[in-house]
N, C-alpha and C. Protein backbone atom coordinates (compact mmCIF):
# COMPACT_ATOMS: atom_id res chain seq x y z
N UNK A 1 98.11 -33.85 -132.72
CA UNK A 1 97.40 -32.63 -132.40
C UNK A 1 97.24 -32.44 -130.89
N UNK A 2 97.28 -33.79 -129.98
CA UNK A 2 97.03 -33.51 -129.06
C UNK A 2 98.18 -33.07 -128.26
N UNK A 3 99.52 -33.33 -129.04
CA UNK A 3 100.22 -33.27 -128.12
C UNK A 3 100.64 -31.37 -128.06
N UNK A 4 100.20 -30.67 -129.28
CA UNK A 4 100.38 -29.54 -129.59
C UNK A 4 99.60 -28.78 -129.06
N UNK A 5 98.45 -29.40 -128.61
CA UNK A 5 97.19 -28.61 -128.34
C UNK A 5 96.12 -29.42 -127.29
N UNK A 6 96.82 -29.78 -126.17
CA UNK A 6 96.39 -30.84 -125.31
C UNK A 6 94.68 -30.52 -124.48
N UNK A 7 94.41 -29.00 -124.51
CA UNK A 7 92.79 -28.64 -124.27
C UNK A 7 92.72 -28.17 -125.08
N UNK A 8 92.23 -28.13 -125.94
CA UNK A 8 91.64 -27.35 -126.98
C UNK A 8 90.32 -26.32 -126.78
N UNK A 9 90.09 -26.73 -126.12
CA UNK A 9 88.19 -25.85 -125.18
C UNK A 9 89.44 -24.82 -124.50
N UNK A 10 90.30 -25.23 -123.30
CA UNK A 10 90.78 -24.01 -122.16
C UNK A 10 91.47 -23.23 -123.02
N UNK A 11 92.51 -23.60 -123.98
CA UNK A 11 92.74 -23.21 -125.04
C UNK A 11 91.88 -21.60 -125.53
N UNK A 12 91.09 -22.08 -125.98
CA UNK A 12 90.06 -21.53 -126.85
C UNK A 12 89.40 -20.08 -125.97
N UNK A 13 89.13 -20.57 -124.15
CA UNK A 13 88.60 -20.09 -123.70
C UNK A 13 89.74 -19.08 -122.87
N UNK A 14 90.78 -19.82 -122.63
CA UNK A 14 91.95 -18.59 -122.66
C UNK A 14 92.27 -17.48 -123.44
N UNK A 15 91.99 -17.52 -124.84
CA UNK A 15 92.56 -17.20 -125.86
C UNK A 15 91.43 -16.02 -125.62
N UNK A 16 89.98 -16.20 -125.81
CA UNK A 16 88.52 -15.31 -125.44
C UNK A 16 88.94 -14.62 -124.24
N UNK A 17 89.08 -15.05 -123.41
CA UNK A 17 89.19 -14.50 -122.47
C UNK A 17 90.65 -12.82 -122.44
N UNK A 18 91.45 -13.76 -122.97
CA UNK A 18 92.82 -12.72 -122.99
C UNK A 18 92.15 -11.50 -124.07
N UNK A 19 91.35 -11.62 -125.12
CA UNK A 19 90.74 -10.93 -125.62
C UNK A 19 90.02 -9.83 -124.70
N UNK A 20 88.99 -10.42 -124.19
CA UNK A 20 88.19 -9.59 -123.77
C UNK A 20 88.25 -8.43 -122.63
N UNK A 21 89.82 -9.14 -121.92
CA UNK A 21 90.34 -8.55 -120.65
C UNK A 21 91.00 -7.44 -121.64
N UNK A 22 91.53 -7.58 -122.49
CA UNK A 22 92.34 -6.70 -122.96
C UNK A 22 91.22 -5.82 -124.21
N UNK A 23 89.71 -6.07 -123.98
CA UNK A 23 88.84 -5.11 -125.12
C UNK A 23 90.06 -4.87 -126.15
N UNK A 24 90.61 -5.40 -127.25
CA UNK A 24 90.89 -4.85 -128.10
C UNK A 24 90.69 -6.54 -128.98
N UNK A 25 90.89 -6.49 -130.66
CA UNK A 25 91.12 -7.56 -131.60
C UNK A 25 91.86 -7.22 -132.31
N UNK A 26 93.24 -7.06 -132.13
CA UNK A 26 94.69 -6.35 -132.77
C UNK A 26 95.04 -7.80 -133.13
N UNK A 27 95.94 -7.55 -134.42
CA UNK A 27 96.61 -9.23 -134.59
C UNK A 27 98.02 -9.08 -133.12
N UNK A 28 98.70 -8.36 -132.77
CA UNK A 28 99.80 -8.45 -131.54
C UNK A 28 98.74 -8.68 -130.51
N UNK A 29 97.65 -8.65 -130.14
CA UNK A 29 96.62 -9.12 -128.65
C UNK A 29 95.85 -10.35 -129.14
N UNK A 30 96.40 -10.59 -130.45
CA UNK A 30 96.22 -12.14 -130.95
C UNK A 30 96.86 -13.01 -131.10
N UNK A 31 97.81 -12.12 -131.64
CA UNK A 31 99.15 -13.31 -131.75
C UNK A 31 99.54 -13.72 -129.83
N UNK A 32 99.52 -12.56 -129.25
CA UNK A 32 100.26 -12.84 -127.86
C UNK A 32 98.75 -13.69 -126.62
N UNK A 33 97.66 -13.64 -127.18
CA UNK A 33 96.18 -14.00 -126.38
C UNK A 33 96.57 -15.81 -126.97
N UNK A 34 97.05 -16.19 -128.25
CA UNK A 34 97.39 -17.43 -128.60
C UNK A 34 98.49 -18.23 -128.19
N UNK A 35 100.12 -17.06 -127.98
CA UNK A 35 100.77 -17.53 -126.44
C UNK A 35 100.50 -17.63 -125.28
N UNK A 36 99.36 -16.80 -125.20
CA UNK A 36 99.53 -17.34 -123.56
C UNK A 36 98.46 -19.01 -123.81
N UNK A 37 97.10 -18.81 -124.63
CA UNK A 37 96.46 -20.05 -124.71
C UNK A 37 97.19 -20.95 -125.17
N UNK A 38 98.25 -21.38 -125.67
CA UNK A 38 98.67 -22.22 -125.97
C UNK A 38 100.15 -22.73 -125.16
N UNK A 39 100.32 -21.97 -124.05
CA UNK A 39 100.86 -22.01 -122.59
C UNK A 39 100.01 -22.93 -121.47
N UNK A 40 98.82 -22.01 -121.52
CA UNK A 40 98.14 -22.06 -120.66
C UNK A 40 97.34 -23.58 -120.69
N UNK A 41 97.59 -23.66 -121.89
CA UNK A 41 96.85 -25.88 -122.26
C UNK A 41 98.08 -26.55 -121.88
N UNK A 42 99.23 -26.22 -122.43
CA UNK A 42 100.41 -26.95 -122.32
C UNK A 42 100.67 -27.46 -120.43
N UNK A 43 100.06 -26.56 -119.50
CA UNK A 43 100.71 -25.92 -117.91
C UNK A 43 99.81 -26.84 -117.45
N UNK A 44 98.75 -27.28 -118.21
CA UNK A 44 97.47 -27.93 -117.45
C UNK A 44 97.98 -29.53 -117.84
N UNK A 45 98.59 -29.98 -118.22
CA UNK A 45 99.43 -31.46 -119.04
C UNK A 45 100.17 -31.55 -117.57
N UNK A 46 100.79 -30.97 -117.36
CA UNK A 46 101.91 -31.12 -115.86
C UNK A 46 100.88 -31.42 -114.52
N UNK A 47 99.63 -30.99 -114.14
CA UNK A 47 98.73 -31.39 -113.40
C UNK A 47 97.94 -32.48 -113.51
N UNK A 48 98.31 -33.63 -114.78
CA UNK A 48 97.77 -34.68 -114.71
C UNK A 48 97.07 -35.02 -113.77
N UNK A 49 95.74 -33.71 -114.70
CA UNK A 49 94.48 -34.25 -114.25
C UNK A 49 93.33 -35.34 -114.14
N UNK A 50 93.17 -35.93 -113.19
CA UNK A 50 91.89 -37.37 -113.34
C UNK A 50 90.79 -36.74 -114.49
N UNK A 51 90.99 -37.99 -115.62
CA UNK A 51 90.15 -37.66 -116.32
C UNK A 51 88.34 -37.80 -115.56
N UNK A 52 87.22 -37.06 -116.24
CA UNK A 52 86.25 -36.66 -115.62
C UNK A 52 84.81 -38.02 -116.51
N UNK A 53 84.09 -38.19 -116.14
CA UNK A 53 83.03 -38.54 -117.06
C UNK A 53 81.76 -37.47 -116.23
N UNK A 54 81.33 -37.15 -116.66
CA UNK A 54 80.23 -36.09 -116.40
C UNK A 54 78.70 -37.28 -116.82
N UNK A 55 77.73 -36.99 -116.19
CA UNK A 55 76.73 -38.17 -116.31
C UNK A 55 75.61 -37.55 -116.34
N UNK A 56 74.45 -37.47 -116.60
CA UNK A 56 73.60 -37.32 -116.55
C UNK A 56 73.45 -35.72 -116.73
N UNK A 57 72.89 -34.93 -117.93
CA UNK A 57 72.92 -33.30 -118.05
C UNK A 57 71.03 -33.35 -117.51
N UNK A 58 70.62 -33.91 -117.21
CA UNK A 58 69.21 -33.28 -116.79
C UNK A 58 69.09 -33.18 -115.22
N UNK A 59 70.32 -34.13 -115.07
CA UNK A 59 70.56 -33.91 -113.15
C UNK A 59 71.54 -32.14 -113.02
N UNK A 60 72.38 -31.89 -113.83
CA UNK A 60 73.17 -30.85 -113.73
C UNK A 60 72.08 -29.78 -114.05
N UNK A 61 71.25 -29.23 -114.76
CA UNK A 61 70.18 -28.83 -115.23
C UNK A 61 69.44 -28.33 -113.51
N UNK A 62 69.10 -29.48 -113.21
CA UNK A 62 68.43 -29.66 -111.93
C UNK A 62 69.46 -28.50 -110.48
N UNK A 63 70.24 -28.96 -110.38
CA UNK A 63 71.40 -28.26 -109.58
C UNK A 63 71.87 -26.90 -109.83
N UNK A 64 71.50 -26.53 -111.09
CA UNK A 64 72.29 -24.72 -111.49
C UNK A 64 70.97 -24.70 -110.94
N UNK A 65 69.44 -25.09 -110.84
CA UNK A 65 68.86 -24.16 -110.75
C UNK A 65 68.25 -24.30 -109.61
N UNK A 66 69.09 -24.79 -108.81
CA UNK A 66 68.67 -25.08 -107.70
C UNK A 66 69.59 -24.25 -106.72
N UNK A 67 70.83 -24.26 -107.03
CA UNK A 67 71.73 -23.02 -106.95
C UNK A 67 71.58 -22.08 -107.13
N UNK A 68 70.89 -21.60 -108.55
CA UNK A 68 70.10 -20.27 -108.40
C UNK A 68 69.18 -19.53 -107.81
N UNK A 69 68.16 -20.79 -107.56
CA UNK A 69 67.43 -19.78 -106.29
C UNK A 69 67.87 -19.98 -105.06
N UNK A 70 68.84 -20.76 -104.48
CA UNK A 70 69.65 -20.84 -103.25
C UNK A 70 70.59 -19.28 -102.88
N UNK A 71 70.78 -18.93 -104.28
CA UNK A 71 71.85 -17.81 -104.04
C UNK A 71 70.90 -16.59 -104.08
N UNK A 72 69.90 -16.78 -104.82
CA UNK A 72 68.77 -15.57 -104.55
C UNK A 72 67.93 -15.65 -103.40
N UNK A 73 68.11 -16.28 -102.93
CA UNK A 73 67.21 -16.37 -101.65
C UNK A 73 68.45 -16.53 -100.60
N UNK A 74 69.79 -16.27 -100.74
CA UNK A 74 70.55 -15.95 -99.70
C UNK A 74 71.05 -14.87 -99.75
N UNK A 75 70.95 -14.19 -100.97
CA UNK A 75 71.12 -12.71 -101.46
C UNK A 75 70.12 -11.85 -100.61
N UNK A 76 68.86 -12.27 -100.35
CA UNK A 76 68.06 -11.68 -100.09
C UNK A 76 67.83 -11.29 -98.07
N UNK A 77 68.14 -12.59 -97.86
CA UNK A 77 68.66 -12.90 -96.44
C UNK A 77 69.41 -11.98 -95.67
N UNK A 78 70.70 -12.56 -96.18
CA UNK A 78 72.08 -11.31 -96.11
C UNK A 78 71.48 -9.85 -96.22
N UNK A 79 71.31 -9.50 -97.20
CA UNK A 79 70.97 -8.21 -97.02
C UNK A 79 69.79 -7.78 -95.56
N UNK A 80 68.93 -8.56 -95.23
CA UNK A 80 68.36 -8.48 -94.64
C UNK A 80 68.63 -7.80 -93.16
N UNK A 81 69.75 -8.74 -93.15
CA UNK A 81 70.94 -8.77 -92.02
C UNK A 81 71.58 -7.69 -92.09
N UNK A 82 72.07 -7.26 -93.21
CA UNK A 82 73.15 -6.29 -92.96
C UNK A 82 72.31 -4.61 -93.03
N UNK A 83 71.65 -4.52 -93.62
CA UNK A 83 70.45 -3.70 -93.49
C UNK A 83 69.78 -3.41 -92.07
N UNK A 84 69.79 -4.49 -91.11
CA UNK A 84 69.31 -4.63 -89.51
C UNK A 84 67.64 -4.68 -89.54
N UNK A 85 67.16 -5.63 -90.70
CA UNK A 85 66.34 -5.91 -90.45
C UNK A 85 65.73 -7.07 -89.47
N UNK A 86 64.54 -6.93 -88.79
CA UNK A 86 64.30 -8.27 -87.74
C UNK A 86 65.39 -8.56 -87.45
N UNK A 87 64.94 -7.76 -86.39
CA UNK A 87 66.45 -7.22 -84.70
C UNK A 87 67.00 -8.74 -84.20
N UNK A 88 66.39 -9.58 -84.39
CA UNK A 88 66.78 -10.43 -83.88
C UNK A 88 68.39 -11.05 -83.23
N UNK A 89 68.99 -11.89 -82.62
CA UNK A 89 69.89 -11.47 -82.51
C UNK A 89 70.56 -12.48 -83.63
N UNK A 90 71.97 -12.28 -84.41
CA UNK A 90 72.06 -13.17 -84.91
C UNK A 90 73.63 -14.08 -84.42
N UNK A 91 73.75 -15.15 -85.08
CA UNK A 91 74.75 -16.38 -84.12
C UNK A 91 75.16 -16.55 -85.17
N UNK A 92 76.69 -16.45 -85.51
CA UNK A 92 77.62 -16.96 -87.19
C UNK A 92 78.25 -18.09 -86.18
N UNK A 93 78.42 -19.05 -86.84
CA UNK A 93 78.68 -20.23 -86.52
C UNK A 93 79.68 -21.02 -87.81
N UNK A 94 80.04 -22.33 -86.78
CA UNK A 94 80.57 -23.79 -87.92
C UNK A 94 79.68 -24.90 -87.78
N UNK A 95 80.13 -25.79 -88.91
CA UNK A 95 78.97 -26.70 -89.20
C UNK A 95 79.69 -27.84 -89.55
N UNK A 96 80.25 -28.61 -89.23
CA UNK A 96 80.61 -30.29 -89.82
C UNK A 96 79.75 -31.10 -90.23
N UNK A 97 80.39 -31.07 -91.39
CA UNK A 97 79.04 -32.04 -92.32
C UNK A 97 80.09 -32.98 -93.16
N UNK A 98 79.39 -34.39 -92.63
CA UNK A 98 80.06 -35.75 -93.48
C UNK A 98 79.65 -36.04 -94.53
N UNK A 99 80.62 -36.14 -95.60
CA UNK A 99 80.23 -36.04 -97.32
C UNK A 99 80.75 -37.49 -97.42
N UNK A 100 80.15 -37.93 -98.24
CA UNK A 100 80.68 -39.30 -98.51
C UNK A 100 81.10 -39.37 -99.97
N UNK A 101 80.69 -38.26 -100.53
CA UNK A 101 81.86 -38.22 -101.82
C UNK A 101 83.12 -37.84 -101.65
N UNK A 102 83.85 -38.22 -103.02
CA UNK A 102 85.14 -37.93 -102.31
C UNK A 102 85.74 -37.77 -103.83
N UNK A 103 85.21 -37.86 -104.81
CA UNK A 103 85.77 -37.03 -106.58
C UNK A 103 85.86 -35.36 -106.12
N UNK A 104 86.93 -35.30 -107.02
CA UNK A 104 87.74 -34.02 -106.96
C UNK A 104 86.87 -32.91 -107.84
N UNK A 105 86.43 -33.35 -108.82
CA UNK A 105 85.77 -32.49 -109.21
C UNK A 105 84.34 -32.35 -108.55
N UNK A 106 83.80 -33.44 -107.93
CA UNK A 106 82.31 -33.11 -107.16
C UNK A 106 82.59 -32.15 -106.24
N UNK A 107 83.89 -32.50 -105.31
CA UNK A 107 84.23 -31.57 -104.12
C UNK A 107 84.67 -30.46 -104.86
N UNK A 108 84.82 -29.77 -105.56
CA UNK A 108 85.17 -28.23 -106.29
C UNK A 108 84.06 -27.98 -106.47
N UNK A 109 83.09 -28.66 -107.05
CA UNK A 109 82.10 -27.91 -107.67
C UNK A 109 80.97 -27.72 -106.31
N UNK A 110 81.42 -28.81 -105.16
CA UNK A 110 80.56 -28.19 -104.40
C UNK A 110 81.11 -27.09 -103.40
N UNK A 111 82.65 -26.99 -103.70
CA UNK A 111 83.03 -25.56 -102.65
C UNK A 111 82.67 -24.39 -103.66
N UNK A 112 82.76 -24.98 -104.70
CA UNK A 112 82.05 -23.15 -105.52
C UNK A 112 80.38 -22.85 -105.22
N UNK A 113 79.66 -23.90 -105.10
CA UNK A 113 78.59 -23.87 -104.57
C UNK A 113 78.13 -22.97 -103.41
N UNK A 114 78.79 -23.65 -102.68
CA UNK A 114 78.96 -23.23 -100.95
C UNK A 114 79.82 -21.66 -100.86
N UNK A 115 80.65 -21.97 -101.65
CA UNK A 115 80.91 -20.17 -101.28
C UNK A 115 80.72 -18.94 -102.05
N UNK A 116 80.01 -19.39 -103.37
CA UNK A 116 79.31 -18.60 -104.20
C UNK A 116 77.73 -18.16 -103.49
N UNK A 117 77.01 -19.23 -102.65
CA UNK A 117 76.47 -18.42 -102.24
C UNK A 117 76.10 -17.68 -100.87
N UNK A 118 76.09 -16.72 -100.91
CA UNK A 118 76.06 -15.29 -99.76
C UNK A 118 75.80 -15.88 -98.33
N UNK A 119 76.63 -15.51 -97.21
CA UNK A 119 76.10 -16.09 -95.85
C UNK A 119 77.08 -17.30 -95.65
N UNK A 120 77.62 -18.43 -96.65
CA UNK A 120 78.39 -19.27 -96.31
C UNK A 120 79.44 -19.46 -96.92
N UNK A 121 80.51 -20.27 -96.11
CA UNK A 121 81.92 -20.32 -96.55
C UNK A 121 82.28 -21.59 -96.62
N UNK A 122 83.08 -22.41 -97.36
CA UNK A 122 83.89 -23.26 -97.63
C UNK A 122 84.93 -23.22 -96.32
N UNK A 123 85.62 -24.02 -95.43
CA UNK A 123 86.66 -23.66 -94.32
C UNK A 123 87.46 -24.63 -94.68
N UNK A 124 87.15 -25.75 -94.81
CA UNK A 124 88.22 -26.68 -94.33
C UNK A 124 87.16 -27.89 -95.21
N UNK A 125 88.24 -29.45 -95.52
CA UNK A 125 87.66 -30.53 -96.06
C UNK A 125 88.61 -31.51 -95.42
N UNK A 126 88.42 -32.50 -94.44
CA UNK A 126 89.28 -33.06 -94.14
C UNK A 126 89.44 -34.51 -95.24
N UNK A 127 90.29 -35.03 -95.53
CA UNK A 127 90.02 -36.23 -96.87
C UNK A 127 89.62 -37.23 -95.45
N UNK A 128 90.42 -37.45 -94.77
CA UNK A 128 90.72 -38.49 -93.98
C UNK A 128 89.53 -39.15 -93.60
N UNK A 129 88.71 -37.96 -92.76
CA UNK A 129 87.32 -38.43 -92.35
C UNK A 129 86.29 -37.99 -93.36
N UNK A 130 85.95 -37.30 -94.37
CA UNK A 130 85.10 -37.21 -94.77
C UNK A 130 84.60 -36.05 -94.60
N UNK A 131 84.93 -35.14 -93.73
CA UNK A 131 84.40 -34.25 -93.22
C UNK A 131 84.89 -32.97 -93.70
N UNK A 132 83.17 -31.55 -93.55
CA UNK A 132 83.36 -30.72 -94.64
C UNK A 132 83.28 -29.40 -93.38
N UNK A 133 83.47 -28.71 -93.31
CA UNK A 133 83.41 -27.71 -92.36
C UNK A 133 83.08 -26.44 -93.35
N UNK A 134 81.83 -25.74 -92.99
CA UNK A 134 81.52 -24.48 -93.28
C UNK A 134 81.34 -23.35 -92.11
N UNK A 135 81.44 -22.23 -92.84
CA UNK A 135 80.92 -21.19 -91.59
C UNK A 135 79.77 -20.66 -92.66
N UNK A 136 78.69 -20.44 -91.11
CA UNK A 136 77.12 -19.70 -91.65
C UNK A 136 77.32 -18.64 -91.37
N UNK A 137 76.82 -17.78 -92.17
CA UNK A 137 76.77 -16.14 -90.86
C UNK A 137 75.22 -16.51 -90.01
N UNK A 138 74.42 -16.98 -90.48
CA UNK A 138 73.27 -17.10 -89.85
C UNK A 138 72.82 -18.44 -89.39
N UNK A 139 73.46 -18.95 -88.24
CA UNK A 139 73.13 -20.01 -87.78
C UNK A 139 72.21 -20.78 -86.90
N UNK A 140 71.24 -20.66 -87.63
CA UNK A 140 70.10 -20.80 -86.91
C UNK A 140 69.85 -22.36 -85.89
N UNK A 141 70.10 -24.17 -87.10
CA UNK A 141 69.84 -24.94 -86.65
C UNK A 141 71.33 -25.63 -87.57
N UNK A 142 71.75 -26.33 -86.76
CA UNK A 142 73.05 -26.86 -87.73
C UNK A 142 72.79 -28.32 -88.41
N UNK A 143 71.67 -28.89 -88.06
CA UNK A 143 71.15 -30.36 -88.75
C UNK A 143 70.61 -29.55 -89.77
N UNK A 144 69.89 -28.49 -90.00
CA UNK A 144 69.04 -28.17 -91.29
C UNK A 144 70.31 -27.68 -92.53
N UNK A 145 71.31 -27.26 -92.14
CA UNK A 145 72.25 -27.38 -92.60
C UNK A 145 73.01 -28.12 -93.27
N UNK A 146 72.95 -29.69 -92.25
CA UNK A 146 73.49 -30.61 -92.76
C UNK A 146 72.70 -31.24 -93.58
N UNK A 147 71.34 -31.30 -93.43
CA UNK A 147 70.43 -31.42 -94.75
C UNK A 147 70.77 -31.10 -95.98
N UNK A 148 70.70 -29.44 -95.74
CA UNK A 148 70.52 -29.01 -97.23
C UNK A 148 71.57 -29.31 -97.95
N UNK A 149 72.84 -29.45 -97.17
CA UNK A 149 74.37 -29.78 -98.24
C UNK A 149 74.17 -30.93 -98.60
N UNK A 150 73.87 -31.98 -97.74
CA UNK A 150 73.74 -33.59 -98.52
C UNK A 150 72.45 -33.18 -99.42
N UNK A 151 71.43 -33.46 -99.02
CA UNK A 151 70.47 -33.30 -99.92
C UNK A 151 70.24 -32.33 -101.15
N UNK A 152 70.37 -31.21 -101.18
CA UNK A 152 70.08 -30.62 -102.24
C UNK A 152 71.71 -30.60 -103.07
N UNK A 153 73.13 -30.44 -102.51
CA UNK A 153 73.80 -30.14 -103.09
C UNK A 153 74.59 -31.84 -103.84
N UNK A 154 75.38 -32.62 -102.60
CA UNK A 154 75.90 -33.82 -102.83
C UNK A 154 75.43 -34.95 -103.38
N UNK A 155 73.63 -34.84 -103.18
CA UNK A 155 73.07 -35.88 -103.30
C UNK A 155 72.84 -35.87 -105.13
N UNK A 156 72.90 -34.81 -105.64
CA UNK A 156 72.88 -34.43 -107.01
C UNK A 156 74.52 -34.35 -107.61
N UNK A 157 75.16 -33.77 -106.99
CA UNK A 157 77.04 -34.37 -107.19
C UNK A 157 76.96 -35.52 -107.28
N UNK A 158 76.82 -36.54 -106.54
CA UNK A 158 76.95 -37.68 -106.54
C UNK A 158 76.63 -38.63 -108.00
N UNK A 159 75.31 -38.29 -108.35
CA UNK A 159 74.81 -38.87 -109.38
C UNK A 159 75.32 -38.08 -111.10
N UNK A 160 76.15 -37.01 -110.70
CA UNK A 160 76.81 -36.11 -112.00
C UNK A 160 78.08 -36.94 -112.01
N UNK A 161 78.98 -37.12 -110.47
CA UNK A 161 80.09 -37.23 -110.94
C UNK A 161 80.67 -38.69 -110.59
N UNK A 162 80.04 -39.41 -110.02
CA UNK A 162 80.38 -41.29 -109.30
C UNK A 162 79.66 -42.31 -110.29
């Protein structure tokens, strides 16, 4: 089975997905939503991917929602800014910050982090040194920065994905 159907979840979630992009439940946007999902598991076998162990769901728990008010309270920011509220002047900047993780899936999940929310960007990850480079639009102090990525973001990666 596995070799026929090697994700069965991306699979599944391809298959939903090709659905929903295409709003219709025709058996031809079924039959063809089941070629592409059953493509689309097969394509992911050739990327022999590192298998994952995921650890602890009350630490992940902890992190969406810590992400959530990170992105609402940078939602709120941004606008602030772009609106021209408190004239102040503002300074967009870079930030090098040393991660000492180094799992592939911690580092994805923390560039979706970082550039999901508003004001900052993902730039660059060097493997070699460790090092993570973002741009702020609002760069106020670049150690409080390097705080909040180890601490609130890696320091909770760490214990999900090592």
């Amino acid at each position: 089975m596995t070799r026929f159907l090697p994700f069965p979840i991306v699979s599944f979630c391809l298959l939903a997905l090709w659905l929903l992009l295409n709003q219709a439940a025709t058996l031809g946007h079924i039959l063809l939503g089941c070629m592409v999902a059953l493509v689309g598991g097969r394509i992911l076998t050739v990327l022999e991917l590192p298998s994952v162990l995921v650890r602890r769901p009350r630490v992940i728990l902890r992190l969406l929602g810590l992400v959530a008010v990170d992105i609402v309270r940078s939602n709120l920011a941004v606008g602030q800014i772009v609106l021209g509220f408190g004239r102040r002047q503002r300074t967009a900047g870079f930030v090098k910050i040393p991660l000492d993780m180094r799992n592939p899936y911690g580092l994805a999940s923390l560039a979706c982090i970082i550039t999901s929310t508003p004001g900052t960007l993902w730039v660059n990850f060097d493997a070699q040194k460790g090092s993570l480079m973002i741009h702020v639009l609002d760069l106020v102090d670049e150690n409080e920065w390097i705080r909040t990525i180890k601490d609130r973001y890696e320091r909770h990666l760490l214990e999900i994905f090592e």
